[in-house]
C-alpha atoms as a PDB file:
ATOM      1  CA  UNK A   1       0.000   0.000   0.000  1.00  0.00           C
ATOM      2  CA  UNK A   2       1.241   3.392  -0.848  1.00  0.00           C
ATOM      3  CA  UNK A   3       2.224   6.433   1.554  1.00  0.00           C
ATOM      4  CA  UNK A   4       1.293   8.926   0.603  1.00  0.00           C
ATOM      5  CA  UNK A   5       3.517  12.514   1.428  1.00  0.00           C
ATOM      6  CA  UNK A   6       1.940  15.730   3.082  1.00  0.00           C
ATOM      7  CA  UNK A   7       3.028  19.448   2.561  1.00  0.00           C
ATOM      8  CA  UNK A   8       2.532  21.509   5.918  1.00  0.00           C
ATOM      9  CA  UNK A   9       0.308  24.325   6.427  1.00  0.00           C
ATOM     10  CA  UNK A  10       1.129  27.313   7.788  1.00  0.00           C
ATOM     11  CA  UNK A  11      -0.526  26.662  10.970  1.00  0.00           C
ATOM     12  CA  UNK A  12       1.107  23.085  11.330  1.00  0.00           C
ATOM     13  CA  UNK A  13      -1.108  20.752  10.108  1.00  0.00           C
ATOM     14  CA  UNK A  14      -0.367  18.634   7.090  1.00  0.00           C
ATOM     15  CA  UNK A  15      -2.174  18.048   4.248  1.00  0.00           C
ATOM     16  CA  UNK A  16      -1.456  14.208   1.841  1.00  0.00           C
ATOM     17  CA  UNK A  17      -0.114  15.488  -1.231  1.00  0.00           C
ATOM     18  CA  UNK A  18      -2.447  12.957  -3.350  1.00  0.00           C
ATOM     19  CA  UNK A  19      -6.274  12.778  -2.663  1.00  0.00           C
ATOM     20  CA  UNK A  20      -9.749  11.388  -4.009  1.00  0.00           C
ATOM     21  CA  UNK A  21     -12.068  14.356  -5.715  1.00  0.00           C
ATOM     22  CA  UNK A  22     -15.228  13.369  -5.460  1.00  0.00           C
ATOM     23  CA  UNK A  23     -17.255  15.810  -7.906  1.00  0.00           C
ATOM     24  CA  UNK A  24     -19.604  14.337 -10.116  1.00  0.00           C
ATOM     25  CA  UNK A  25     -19.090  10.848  -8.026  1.00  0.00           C
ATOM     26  CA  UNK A  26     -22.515   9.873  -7.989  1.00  0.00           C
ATOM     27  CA  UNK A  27     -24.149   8.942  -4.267  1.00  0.00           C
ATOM     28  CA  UNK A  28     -25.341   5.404  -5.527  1.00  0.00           C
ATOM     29  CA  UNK A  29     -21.346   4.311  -6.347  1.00  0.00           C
ATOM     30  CA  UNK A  30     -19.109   7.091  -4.355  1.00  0.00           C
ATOM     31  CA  UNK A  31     -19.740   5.140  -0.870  1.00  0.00           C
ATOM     32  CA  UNK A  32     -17.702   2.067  -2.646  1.00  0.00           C
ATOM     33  CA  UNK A  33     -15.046   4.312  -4.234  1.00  0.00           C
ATOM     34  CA  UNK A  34     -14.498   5.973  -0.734  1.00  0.00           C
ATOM     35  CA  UNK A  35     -13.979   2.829   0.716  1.00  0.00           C
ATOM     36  CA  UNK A  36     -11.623   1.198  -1.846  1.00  0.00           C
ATOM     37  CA  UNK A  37      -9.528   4.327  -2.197  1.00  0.00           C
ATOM     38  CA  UNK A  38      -8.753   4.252   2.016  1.00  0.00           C
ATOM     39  CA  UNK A  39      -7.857   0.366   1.463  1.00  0.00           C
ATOM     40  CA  UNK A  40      -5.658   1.407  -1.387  1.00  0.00           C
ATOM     41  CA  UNK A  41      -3.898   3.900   0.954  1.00  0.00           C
ATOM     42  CA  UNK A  42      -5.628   7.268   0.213  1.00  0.00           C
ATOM     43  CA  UNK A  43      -6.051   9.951   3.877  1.00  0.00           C
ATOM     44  CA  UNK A  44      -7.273  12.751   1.971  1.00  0.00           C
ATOM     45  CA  UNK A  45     -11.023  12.964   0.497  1.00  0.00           C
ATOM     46  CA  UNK A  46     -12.237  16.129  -0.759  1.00  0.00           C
ATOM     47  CA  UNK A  47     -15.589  16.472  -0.506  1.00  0.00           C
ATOM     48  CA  UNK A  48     -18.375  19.776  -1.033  1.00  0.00           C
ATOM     49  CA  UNK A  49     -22.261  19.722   0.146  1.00  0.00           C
ATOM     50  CA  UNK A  50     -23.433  21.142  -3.266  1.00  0.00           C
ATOM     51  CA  UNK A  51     -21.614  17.530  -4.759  1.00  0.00           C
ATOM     52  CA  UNK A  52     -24.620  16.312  -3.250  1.00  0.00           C
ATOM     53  CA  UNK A  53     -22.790  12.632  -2.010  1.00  0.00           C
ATOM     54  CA  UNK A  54     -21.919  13.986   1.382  1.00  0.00           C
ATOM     55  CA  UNK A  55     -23.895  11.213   3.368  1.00  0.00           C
ATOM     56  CA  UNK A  56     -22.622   8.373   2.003  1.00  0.00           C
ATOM     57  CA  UNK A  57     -19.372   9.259   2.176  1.00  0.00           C
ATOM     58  CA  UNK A  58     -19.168  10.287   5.469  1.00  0.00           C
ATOM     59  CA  UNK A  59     -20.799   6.387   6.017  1.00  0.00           C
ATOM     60  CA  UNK A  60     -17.676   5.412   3.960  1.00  0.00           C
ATOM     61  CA  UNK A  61     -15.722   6.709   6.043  1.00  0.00           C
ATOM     62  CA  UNK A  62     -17.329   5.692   9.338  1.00  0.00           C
ATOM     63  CA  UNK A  63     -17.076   1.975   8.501  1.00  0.00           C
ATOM     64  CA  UNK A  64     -13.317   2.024   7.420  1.00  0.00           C
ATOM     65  CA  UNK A  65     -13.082   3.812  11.039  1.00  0.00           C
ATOM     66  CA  UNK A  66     -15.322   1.246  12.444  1.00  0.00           C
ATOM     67  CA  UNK A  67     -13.078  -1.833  10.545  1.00  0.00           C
ATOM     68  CA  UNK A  68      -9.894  -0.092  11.938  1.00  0.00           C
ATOM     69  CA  UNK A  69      -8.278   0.698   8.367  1.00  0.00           C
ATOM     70  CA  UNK A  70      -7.727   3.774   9.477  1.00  0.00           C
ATOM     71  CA  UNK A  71      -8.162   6.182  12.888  1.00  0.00           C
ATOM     72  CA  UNK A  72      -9.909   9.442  12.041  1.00  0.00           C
ATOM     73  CA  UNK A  73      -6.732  11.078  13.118  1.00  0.00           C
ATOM     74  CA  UNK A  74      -5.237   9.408  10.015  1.00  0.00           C
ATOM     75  CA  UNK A  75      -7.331  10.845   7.501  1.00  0.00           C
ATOM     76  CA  UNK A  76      -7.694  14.392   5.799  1.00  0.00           C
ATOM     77  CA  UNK A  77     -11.114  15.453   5.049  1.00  0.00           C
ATOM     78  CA  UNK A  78     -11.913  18.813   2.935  1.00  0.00           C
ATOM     79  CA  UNK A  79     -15.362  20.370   2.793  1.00  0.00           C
ATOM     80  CA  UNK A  80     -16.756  23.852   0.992  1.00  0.00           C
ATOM     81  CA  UNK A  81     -18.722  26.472   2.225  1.00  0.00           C
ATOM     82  CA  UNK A  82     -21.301  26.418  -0.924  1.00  0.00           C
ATOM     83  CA  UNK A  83     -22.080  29.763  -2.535  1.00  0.00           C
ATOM     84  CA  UNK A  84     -26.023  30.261  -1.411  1.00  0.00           C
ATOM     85  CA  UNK A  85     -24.957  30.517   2.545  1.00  0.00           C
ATOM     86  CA  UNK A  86     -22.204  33.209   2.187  1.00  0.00           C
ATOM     87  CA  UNK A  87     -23.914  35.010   4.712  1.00  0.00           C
ATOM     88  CA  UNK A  88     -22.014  35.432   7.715  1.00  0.00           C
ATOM     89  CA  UNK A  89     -24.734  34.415  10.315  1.00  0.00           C
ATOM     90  CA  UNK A  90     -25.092  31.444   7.682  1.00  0.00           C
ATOM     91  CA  UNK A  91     -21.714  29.682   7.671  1.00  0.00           C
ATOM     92  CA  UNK A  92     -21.670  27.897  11.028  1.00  0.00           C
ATOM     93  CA  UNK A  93     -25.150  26.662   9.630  1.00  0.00           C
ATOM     94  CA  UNK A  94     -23.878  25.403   6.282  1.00  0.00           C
ATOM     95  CA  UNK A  95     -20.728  23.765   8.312  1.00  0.00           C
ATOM     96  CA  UNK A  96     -22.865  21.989  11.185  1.00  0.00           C
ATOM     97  CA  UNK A  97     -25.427  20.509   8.157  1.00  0.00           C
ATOM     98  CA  UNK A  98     -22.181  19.142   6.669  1.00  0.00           C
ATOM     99  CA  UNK A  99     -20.890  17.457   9.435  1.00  0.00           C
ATOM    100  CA  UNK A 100     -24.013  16.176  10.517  1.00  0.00           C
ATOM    101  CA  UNK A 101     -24.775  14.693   7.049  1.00  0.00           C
ATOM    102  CA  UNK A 102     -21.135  13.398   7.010  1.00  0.00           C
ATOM    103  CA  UNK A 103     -21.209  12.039  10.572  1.00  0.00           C
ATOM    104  CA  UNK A 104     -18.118  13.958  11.512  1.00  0.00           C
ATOM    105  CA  UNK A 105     -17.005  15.998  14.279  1.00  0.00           C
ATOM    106  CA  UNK A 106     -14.538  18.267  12.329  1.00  0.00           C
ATOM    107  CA  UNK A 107     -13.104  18.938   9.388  1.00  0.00           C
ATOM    108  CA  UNK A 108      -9.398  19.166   8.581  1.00  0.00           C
ATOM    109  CA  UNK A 109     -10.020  21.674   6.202  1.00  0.00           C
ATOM    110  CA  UNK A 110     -13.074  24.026   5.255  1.00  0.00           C
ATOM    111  CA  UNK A 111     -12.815  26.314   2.127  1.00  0.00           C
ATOM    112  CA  UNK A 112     -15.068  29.136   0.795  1.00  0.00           C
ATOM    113  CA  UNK A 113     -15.914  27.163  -3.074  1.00  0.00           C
ATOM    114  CA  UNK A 114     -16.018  30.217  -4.766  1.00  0.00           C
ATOM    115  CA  UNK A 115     -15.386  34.453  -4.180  1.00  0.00           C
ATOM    116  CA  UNK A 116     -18.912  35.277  -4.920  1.00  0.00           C
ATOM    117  CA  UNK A 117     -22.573  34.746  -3.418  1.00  0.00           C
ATOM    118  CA  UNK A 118     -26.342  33.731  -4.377  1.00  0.00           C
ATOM    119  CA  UNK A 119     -29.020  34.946  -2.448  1.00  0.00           C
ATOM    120  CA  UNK A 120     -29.870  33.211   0.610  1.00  0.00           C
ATOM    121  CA  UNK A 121     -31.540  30.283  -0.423  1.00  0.00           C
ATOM    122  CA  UNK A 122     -30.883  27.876   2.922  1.00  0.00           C
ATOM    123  CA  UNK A 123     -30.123  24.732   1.088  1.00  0.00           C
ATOM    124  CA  UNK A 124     -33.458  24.753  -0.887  1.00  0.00           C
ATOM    125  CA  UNK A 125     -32.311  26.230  -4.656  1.00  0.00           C
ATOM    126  CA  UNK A 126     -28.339  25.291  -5.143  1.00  0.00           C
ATOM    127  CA  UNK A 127     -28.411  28.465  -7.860  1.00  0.00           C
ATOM    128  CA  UNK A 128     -31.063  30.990  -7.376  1.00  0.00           C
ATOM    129  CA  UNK A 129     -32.409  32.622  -9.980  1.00  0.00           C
ATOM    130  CA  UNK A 130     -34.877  34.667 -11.163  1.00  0.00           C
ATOM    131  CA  UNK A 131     -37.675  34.533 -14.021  1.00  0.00           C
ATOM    132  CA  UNK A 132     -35.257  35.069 -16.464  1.00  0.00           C
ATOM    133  CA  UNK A 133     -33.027  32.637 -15.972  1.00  0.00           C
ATOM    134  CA  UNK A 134     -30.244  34.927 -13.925  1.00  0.00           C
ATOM    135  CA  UNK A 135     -28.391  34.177 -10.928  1.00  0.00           C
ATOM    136  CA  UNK A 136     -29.823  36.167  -8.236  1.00  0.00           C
ATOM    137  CA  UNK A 137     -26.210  37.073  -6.238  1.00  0.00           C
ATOM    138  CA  UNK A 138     -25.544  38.301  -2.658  1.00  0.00           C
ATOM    139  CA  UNK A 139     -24.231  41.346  -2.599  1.00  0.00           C
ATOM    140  CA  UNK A 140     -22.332  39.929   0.795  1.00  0.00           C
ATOM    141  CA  UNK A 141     -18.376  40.722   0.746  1.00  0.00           C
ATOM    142  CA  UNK A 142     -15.998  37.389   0.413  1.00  0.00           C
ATOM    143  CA  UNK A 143     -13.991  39.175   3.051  1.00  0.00           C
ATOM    144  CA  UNK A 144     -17.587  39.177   5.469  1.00  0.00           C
ATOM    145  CA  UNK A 145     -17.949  35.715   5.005  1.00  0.00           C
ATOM    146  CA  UNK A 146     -14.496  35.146   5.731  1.00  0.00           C
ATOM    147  CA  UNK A 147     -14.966  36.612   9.406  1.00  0.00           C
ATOM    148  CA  UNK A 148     -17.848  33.635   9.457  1.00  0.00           C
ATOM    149  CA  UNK A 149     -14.994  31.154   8.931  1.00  0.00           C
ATOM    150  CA  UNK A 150     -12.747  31.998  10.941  1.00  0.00           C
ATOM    151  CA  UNK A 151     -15.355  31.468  13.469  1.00  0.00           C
ATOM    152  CA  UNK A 152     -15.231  27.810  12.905  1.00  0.00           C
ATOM    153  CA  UNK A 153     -11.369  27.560  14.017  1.00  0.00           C
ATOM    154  CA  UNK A 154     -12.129  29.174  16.927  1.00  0.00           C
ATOM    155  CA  UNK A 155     -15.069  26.490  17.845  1.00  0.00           C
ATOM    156  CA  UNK A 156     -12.984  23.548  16.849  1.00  0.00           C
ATOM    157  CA  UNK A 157     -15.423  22.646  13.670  1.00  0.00           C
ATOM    158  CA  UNK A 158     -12.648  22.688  11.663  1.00  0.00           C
ATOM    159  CA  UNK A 159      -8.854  22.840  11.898  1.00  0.00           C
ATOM    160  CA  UNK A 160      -7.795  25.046   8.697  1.00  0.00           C
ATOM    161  CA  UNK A 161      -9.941  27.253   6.713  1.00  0.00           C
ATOM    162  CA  UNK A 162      -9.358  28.050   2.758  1.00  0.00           C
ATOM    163  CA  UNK A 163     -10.487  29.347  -0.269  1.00  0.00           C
ATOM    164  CA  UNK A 164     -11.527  27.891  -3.776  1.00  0.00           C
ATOM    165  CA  UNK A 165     -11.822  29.826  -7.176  1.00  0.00           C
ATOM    166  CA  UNK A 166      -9.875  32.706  -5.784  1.00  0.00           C
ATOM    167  CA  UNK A 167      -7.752  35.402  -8.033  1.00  0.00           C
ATOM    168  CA  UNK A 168      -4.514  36.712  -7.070  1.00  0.00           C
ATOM    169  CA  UNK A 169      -6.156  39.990  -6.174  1.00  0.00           C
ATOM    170  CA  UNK A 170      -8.911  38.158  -4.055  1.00  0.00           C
ATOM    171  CA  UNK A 171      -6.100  36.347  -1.932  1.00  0.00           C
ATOM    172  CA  UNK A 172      -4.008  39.254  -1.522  1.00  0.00           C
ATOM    173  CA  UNK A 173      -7.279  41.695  -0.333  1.00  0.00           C
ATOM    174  CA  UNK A 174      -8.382  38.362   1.729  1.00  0.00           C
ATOM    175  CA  UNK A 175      -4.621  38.126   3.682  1.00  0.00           C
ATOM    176  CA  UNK A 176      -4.011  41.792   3.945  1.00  0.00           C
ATOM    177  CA  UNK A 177      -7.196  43.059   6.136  1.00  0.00           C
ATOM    178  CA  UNK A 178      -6.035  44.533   9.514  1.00  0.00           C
ATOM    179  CA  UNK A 179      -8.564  42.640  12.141  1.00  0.00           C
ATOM    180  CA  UNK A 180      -8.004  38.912  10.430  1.00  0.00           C
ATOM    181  CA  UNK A 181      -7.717  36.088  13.091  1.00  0.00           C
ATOM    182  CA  UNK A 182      -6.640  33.128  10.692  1.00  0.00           C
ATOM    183  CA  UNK A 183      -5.316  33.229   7.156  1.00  0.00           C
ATOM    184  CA  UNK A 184      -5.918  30.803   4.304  1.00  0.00           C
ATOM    185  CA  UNK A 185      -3.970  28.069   4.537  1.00  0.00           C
ATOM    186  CA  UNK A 186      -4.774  26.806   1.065  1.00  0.00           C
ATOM    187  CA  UNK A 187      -6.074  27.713  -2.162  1.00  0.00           C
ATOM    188  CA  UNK A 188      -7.533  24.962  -4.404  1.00  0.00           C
ATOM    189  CA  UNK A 189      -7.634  25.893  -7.767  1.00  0.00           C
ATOM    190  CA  UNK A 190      -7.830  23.883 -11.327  1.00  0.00           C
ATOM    191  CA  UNK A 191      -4.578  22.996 -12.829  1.00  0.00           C
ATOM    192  CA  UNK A 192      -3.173  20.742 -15.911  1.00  0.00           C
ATOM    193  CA  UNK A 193      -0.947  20.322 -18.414  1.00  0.00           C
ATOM    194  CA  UNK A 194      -3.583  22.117 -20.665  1.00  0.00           C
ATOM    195  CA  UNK A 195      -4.288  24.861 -18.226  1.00  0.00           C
ATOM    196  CA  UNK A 196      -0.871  25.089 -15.755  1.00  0.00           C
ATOM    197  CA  UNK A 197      -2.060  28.048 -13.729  1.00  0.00           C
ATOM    198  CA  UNK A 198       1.510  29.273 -13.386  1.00  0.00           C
ATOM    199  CA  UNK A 199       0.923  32.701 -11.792  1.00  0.00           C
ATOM    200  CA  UNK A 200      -1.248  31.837  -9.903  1.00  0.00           C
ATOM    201  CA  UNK A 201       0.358  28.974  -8.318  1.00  0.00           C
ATOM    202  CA  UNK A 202       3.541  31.188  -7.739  1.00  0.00           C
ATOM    203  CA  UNK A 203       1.466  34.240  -6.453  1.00  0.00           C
ATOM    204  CA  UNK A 204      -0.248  31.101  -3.585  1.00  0.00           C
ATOM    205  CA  UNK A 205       3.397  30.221  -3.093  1.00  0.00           C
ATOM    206  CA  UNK A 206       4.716  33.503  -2.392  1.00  0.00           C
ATOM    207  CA  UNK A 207       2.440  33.849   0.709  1.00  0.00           C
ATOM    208  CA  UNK A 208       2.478  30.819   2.210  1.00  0.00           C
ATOM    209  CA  UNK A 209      -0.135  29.024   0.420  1.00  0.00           C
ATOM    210  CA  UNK A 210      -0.698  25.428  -0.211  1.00  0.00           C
ATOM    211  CA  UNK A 211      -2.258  24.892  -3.579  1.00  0.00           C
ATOM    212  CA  UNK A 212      -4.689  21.916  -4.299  1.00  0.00           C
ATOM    213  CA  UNK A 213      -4.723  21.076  -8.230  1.00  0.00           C
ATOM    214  CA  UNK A 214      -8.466  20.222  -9.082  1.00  0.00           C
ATOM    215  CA  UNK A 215      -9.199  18.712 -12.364  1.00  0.00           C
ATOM    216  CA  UNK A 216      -5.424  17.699 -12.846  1.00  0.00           C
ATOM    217  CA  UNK A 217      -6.312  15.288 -15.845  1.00  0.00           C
ATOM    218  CA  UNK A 218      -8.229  17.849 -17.425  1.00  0.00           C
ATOM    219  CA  UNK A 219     -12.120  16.688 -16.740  1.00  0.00           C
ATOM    220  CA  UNK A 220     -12.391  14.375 -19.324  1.00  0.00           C
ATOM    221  CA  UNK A 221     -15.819  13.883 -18.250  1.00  0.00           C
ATOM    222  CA  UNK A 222     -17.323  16.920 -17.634  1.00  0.00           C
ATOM    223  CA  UNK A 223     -20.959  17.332 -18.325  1.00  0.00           C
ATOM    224  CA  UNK A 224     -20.468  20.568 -20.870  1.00  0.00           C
ATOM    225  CA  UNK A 225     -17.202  18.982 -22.623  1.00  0.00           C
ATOM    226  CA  UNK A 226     -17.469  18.253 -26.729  1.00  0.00           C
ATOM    227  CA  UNK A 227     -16.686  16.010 -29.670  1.00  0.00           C
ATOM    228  CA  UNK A 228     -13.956  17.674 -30.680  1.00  0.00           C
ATOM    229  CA  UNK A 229     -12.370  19.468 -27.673  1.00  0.00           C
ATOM    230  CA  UNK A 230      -8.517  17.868 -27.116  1.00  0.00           C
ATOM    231  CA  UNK A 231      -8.514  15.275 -25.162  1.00  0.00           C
ATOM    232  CA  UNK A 232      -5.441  15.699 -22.606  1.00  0.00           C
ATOM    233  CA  UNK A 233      -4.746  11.947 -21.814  1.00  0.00           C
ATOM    234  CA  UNK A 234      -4.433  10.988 -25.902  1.00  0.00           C
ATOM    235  CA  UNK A 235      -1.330  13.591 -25.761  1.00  0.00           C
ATOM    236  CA  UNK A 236       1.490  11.992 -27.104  1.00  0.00           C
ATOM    237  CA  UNK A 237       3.846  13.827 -24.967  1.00  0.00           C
ATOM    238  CA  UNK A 238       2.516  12.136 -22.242  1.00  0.00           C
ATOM    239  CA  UNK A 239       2.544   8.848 -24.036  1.00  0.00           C
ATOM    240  CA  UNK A 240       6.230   9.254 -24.721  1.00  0.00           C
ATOM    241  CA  UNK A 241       7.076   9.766 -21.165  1.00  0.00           C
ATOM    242  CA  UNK A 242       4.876   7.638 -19.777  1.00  0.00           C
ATOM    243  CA  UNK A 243       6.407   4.132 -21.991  1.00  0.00           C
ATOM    244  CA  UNK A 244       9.383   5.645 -20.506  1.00  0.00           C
ATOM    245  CA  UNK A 245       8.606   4.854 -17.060  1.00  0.00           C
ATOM    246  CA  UNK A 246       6.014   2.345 -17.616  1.00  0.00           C
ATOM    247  CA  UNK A 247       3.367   4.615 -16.156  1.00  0.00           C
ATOM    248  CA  UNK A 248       0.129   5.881 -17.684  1.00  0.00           C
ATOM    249  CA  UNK A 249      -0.365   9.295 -18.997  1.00  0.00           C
ATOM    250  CA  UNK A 250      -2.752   9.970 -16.069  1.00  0.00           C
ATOM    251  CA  UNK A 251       0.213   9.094 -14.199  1.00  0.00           C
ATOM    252  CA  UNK A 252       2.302  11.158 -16.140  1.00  0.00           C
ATOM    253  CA  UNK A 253      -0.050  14.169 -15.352  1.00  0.00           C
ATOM    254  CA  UNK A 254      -0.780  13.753 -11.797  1.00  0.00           C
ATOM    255  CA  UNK A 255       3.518  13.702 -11.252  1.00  0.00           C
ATOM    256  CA  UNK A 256       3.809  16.597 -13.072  1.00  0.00           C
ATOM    257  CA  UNK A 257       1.603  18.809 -10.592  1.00  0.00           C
ATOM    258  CA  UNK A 258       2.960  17.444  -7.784  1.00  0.00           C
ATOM    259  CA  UNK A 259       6.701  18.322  -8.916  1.00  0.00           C
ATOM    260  CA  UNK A 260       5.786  21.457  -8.920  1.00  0.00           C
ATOM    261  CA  UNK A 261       4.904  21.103  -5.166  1.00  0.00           C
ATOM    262  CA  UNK A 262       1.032  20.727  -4.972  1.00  0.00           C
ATOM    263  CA  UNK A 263      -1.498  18.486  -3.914  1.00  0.00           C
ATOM    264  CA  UNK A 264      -3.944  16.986  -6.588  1.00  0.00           C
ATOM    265  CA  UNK A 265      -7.244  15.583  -5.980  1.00  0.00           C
ATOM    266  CA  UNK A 266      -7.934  13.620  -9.237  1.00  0.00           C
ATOM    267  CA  UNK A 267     -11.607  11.938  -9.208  1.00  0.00           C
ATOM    268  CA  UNK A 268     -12.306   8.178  -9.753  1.00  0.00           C
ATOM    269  CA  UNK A 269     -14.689   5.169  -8.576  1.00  0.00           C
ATOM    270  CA  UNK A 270     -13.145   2.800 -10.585  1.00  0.00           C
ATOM    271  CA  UNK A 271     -10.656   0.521  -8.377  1.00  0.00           C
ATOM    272  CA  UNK A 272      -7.969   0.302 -11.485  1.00  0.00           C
ATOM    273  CA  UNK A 273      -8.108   3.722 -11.749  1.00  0.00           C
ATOM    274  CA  UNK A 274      -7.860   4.333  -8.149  1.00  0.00           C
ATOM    275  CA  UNK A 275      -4.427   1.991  -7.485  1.00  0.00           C
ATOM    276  CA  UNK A 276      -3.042   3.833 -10.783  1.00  0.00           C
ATOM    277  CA  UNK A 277      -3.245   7.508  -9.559  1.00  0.00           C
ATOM    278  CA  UNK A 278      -1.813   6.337  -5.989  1.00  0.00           C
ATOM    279  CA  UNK A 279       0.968   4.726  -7.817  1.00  0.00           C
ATOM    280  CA  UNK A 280       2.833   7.982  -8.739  1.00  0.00           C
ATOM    281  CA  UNK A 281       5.423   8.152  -5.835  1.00  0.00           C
ATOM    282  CA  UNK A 282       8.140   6.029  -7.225  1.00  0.00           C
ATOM    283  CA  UNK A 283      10.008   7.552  -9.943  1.00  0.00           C
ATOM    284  CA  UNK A 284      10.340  11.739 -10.936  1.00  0.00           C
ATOM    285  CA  UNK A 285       9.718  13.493 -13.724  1.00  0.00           C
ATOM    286  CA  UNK A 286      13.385  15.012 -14.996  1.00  0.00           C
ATOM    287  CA  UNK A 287      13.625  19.037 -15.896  1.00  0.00           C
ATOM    288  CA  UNK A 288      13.415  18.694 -19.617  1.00  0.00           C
ATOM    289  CA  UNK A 289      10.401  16.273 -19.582  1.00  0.00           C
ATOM    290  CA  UNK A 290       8.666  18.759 -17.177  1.00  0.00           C
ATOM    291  CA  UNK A 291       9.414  21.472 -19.679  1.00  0.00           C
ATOM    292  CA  UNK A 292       7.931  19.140 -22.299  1.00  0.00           C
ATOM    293  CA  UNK A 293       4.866  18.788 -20.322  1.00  0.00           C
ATOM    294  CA  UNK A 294       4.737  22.845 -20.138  1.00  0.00           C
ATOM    295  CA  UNK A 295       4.502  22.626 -23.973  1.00  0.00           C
ATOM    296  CA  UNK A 296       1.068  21.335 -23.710  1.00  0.00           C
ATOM    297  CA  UNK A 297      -0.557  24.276 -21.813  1.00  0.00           C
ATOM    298  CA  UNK A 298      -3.360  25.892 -24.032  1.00  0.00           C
ATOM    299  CA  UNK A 299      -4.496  28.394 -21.676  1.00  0.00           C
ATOM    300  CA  UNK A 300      -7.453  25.857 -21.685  1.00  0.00           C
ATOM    301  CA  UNK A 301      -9.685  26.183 -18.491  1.00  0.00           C
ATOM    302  CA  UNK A 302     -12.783  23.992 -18.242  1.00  0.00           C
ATOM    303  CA  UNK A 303     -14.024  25.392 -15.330  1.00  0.00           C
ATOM    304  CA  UNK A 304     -15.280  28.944 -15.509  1.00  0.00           C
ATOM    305  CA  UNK A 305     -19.111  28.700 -13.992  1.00  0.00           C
ATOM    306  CA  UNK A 306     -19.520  31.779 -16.904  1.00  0.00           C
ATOM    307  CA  UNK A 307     -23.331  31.859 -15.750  1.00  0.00           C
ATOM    308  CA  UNK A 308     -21.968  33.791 -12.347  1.00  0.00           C
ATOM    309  CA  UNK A 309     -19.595  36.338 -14.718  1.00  0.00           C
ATOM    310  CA  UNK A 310     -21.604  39.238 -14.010  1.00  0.00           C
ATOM    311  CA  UNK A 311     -20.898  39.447 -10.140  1.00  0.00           C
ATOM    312  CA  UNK A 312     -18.734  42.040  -8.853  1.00  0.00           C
ATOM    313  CA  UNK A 313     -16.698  38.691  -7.450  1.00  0.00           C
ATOM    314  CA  UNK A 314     -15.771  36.643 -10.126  1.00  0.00           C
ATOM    315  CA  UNK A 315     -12.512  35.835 -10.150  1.00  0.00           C
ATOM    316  CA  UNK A 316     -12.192  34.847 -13.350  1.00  0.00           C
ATOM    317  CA  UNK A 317     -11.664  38.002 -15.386  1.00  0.00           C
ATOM    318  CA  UNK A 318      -8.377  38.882 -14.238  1.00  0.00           C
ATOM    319  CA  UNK A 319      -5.290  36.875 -15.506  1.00  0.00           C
ATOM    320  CA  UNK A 320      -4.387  35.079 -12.694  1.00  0.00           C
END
């Protein structure tokens, strides 16, 4: 069984360089994949209530507790504050419901999913909108809602707090106010070959941030993707390397984030596919086939959520 490495927070706790995303995991199969992937050696599951699988993982979970695979000590589990309870007498709320439907009595890390806010919709609507067909917005402040999460430290609901979606600008406006009790430890952000996120990742770096890499194999299977849109695992490049080392190009993509020094959260329910993107922590990529890897990027994000562009908040605009 693999072991997987951690990087360290700022505030001392670690984080497992490698974890299971479980977006689009659907609740009728994730319970399985949860299980297998903590049997295969995986102590970091990132999870989010508008994924809408939180019970059954958190069961998952509970019975590879209650088989003693694991202690909960040993295991990292992420949550997301989701974007219709950015209110700040809201986000205890939204954090309890999670834990509840998860079973848990903390979380090891709770993130804000994304800068901007819907209306207050209390779980009901997921996106409000209006007859139209517009997103109905909060016009609550990221930087209000972050005074609800720091909250949650301070009660013991969670152990690190971070954000999701965030610009450069967002971060730096987030980690420069004068009355902030606790920083973000971590940003997660998408990242591949096709879309590298370079600034950005740098710009984390530079103030202490740990970056998580979602969608590091570029979401082949996202609902909205095409016929003809490249398909980042067919990449020759990756191919190449991959014969190389007798590792797939999945494999080949998932090493390449983490040698630049961040965690990736790649999504799977399929137990192949599960012991292949563990088994990445025995052999390196060298600095020319990293640099070949580069090559790839096409400035190609998959993941813009353009129906939310028109609020003051989204972070998407801006370069990096």
């Amino acid at each position: 069984m693999a072991v997987v490495p951690s990087l360290t927070f700022t505030n001392g706790h670690k984080i497992p360089i490698l974890g299971l995303g479980t977006w689009k995991s659907e609740p009728a199969i994730v319970g399985v994949a949860v299980k297998d992937a903590i049997s295969t050696g995986y102590r970091h599951i990132d999870c989010a209530w508008i994924y809408g699988n939180e019970q059954e993982i958190g069961r998952a979970i509970r019975e590879k507790i209650g088989d003693k695979t694991v202690k909960r000590k040993d295991l990292f589990i992420t949550n997301k504050l989701w974007n219709t309870y950015h209110n700040p007498s809201m986000v205890e709320k939204a954090c309890r419901t999670s834990l509840d439907s998860m079973g848990l009595d903390y979380f090891d890390l709770y993130m804000m999913h994304y800068p901007f806010g819907f209306v207050d919709s209390d779980g009901v609507v997921y996106v409000p909108k209006d007859d139209r067909g517009k997103i109905i917005f909060s016009d609550v402040d990221y930087i209000d809602t972050w005074k609800g999460m720091e909250t949650l430290v301070d009660k013991g609901l969670v152990r690190s707090i971070g954000v999701s979606n965030f610009n450069s600008y967002q971060i730096h406006r987030l980690m420069t106010r004068v009355d902030r009790k606790h920083d973000p430890v971590c940003c997660q952000i998408e990242s591949s070959p096709y879309f590298p996120n370079e600034k950005l990742i740098h710009s984390c770096k530079s103030k202490g941030l740990v970056v998580t890499t979602f969608s590091p194999l570029g979401s082949p299977d996202r609902p909205w993707a095409k016929p003809k849109d490249p398909k980042l695992l067919h990449e020759t490049t990756l191919l190449e390397i991959g014969t190389r080392y007798k590792k797939t190009p999945a494999q080949i993509a998932l090493r390449w984030n983490i040698e630049r020094g961040c965690t990736v959260i790649p999504k799977s329910v399929t137990p192949n596919r599960l012991r292949e993107n563990i088994d990445i922590f025995n052999f390196s990529l060298s600095g020319s086939e990293i640099k070949k890897i580069n090559m790839l990027d096409r400035n190609l994000r998959v993941n813009t959520f353009s129906s939310a562009s028109k609020s003051p908040y989204y972070p998407f605009h801006d370069e990096y």
